[in-house]
N, C-alpha and C. Protein backbone atom coordinates (compact mmCIF):
# COMPACT_ATOMS: atom_id res chain seq x y z
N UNK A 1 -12.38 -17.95 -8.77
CA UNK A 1 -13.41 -16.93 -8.63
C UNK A 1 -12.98 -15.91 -7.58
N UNK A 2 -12.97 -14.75 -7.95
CA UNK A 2 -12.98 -13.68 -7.14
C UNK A 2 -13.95 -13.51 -5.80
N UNK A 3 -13.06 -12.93 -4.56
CA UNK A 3 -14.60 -12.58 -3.58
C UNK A 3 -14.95 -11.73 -3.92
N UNK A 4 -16.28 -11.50 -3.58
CA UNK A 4 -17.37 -10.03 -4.22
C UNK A 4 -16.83 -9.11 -4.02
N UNK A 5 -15.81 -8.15 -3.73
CA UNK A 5 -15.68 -7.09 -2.77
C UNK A 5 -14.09 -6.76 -3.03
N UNK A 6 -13.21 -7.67 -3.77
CA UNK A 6 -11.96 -7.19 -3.99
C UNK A 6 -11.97 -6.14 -5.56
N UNK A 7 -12.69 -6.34 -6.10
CA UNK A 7 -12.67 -5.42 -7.29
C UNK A 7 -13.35 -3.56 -6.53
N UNK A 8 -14.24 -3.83 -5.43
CA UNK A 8 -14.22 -2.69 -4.99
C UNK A 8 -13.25 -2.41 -4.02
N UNK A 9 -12.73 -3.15 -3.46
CA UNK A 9 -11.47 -2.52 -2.80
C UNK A 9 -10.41 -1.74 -3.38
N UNK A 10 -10.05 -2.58 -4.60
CA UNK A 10 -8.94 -1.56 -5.02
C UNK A 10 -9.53 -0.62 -5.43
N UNK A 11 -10.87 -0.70 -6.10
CA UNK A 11 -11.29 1.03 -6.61
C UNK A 11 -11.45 2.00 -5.58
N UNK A 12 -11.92 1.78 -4.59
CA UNK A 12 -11.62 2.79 -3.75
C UNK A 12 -10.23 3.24 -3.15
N UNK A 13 -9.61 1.95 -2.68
CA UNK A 13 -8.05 2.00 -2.76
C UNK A 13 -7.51 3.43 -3.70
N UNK A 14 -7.53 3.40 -5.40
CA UNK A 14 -7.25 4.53 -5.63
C UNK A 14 -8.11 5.88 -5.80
N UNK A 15 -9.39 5.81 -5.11
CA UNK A 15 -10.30 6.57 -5.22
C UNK A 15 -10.21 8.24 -5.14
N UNK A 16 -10.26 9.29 -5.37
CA UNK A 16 -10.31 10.61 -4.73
C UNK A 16 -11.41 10.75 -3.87
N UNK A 17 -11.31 10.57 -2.44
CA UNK A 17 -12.33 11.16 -1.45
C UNK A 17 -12.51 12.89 -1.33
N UNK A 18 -11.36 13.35 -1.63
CA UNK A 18 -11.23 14.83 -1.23
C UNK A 18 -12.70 15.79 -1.57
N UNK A 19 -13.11 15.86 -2.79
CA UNK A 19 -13.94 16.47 -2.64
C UNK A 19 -15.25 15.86 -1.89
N UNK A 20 -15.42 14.64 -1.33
CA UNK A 20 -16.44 14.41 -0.62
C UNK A 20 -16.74 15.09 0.71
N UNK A 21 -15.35 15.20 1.36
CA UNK A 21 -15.50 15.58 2.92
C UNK A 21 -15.61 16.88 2.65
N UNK A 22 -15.86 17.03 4.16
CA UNK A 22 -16.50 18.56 4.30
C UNK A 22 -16.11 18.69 5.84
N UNK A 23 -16.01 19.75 6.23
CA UNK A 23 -15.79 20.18 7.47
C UNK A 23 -14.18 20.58 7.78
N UNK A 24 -13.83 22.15 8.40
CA UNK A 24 -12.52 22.94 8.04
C UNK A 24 -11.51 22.34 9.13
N UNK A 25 -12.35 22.24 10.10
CA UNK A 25 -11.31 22.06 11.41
C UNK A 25 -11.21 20.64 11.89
N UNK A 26 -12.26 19.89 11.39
CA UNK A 26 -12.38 18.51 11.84
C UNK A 26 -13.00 17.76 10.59
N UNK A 27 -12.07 17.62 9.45
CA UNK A 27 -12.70 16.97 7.79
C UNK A 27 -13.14 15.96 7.89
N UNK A 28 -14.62 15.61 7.57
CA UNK A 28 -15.29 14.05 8.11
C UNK A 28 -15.59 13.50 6.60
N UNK A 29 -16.21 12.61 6.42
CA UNK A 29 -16.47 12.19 4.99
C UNK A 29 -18.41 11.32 5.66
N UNK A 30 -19.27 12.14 5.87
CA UNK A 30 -20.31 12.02 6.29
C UNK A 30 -21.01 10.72 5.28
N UNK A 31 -21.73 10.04 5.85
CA UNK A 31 -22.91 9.13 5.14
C UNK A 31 -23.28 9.40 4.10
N UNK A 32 -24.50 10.74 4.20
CA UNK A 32 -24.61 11.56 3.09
C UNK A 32 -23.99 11.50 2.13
N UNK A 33 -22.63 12.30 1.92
CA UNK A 33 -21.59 11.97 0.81
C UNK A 33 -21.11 10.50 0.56
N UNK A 34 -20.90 9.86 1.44
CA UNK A 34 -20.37 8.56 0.73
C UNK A 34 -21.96 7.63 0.01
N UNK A 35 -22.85 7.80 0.26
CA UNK A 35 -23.80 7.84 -0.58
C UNK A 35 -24.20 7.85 -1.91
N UNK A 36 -23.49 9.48 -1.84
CA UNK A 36 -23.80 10.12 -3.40
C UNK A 36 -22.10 9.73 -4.13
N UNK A 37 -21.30 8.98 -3.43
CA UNK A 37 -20.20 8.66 -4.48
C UNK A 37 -20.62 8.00 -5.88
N UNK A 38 -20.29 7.75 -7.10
CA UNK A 38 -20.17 6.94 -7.89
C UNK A 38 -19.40 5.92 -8.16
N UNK A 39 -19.54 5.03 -8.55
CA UNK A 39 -18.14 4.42 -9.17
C UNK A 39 -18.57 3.20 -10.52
N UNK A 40 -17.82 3.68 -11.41
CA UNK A 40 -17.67 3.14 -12.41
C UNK A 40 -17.57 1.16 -12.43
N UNK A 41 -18.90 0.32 -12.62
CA UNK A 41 -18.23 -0.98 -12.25
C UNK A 41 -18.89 -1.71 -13.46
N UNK A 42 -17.10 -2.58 -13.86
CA UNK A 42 -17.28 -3.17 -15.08
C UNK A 42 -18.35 -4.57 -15.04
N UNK A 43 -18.16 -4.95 -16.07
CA UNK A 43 -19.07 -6.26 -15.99
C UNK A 43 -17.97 -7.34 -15.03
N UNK A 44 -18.57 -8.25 -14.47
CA UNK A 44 -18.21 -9.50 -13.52
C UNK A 44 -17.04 -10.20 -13.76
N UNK A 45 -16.91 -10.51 -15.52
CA UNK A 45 -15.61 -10.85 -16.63
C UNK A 45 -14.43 -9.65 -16.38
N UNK A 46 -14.71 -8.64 -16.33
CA UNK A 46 -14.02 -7.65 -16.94
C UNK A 46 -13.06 -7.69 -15.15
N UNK A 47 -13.95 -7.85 -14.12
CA UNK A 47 -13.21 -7.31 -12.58
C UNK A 47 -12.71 -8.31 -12.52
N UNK A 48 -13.38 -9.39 -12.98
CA UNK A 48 -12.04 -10.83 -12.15
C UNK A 48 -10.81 -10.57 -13.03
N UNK A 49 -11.00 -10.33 -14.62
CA UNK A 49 -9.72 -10.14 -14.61
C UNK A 49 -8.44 -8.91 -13.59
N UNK A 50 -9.77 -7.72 -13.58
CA UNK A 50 -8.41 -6.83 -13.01
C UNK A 50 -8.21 -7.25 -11.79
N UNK A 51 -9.17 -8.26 -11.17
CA UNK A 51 -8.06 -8.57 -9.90
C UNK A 51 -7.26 -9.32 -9.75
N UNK A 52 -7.40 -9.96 -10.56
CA UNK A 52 -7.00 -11.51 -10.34
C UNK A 52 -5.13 -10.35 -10.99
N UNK A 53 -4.96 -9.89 -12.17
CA UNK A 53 -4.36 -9.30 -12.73
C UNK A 53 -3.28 -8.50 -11.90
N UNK A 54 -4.17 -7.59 -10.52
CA UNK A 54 -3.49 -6.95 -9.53
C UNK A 54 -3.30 -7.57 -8.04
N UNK A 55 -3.92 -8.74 -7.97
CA UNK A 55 -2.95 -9.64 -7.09
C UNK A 55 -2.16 -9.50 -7.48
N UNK A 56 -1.96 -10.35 -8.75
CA UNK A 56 -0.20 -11.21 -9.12
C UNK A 56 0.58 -10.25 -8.91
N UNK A 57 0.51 -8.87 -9.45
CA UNK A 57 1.11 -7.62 -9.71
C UNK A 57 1.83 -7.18 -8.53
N UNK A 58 0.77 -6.82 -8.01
CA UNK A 58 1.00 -6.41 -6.32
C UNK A 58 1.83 -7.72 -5.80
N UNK A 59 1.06 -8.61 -5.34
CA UNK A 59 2.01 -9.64 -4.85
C UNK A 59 3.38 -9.37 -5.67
N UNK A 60 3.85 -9.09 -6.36
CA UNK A 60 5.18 -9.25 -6.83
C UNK A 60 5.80 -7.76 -6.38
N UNK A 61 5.07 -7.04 -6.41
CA UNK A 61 5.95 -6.00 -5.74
C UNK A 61 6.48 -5.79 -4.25
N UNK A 62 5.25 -6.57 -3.67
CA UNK A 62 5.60 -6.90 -1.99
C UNK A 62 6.13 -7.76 -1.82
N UNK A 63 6.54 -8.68 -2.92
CA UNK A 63 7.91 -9.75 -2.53
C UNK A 63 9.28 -8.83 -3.21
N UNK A 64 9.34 -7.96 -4.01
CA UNK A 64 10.38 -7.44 -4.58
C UNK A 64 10.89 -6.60 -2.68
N UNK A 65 9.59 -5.33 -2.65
CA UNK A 65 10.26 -4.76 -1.62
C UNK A 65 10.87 -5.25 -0.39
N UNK A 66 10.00 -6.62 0.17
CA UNK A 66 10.75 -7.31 1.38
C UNK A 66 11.93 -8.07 0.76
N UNK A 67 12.36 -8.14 -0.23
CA UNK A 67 14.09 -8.83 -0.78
C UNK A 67 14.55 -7.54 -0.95
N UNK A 68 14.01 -6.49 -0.77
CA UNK A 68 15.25 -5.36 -1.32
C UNK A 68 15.04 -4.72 0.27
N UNK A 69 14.33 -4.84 1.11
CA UNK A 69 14.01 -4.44 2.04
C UNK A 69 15.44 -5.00 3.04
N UNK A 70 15.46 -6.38 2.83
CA UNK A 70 16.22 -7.79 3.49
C UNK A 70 18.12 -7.53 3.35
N UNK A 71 17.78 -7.01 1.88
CA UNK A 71 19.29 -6.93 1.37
C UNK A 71 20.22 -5.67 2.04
N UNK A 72 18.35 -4.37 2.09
CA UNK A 72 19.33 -3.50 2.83
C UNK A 72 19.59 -3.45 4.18
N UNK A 73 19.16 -4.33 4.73
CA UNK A 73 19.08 -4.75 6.17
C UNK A 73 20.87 -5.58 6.13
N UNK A 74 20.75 -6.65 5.62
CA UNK A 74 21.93 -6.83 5.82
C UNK A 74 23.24 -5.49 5.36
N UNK A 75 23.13 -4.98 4.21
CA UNK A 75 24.07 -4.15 4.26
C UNK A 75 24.84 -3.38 5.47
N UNK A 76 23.15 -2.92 5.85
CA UNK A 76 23.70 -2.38 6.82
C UNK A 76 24.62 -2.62 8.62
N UNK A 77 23.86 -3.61 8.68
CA UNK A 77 24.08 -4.59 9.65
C UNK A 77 25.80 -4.62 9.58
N UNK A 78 26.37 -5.29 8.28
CA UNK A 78 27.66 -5.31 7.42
C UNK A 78 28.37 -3.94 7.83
N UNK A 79 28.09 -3.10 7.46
CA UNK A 79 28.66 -1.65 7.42
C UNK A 79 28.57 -1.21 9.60
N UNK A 80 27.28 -1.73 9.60
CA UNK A 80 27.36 -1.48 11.14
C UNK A 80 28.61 -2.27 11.98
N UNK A 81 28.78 -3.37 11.90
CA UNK A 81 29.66 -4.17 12.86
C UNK A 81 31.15 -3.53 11.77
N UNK A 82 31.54 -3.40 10.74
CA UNK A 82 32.52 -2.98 10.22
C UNK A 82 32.71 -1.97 10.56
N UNK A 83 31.62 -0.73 11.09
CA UNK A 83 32.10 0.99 12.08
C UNK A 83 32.35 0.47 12.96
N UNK A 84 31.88 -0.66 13.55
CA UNK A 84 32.16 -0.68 15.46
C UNK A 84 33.44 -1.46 15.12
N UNK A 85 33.74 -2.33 14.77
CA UNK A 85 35.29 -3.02 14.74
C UNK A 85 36.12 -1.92 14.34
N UNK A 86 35.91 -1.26 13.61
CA UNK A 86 37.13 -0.30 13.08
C UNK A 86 37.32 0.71 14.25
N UNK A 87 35.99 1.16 14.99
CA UNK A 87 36.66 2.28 15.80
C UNK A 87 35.42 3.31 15.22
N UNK A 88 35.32 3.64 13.82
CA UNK A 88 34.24 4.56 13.50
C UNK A 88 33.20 5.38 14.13
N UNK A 89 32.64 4.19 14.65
CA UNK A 89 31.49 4.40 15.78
C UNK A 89 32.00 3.99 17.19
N UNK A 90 31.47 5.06 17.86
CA UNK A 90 32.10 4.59 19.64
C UNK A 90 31.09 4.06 20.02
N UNK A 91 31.22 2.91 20.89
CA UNK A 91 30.51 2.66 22.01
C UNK A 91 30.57 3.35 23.05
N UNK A 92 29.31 3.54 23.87
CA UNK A 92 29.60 4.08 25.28
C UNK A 92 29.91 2.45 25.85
N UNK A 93 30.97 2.17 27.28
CA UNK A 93 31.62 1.23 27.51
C UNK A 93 30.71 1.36 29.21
């Protein structure tokens, strides 16, 4: 079972606020307006699936980016101690 509140998270997650706020020099998104937002909400069946759906999803993309994140970490690391052994990069001594 889903908690109450993750099917509205992601909808706001991709929400457009822009036309809500108001104000030129200091843009607020007042009570008022978040008030009068709408949002489209499916039946109870319909959200557990999309969350349950965009966990897995998500979770798999935030394990993809920290292994591709990891890999380029070592590369570089690799390429780093291979400039300083070669001479490439100076140390100050």
């Amino acid at each position: 079972m889903i908690k109450e509140l993750d099917f509205i998270t992601y909808a706001k997650a991709d929400f457009d606020y822009t036309v809500y706020i108001s104000g030129a020099a200091q843009p607020k998104l007042t009570k008022e307006n978040v008030m009068n937002i709408l949002l489209i909400v499916p039946s109870l069946p319909k959200q557990e699936a999309i969350v349950l759906y965009l966990d897995e999803v998500t979770t798999k993309i935030d394990q993809a980016i920290t292994q591709k994140q990891i890999i380029q970490l070592k590369e570089y690391k690799q390429s780093l101690i291979n400039n300083v052994v070669t001479g490439k990069v100076r140390v100050a001594s």
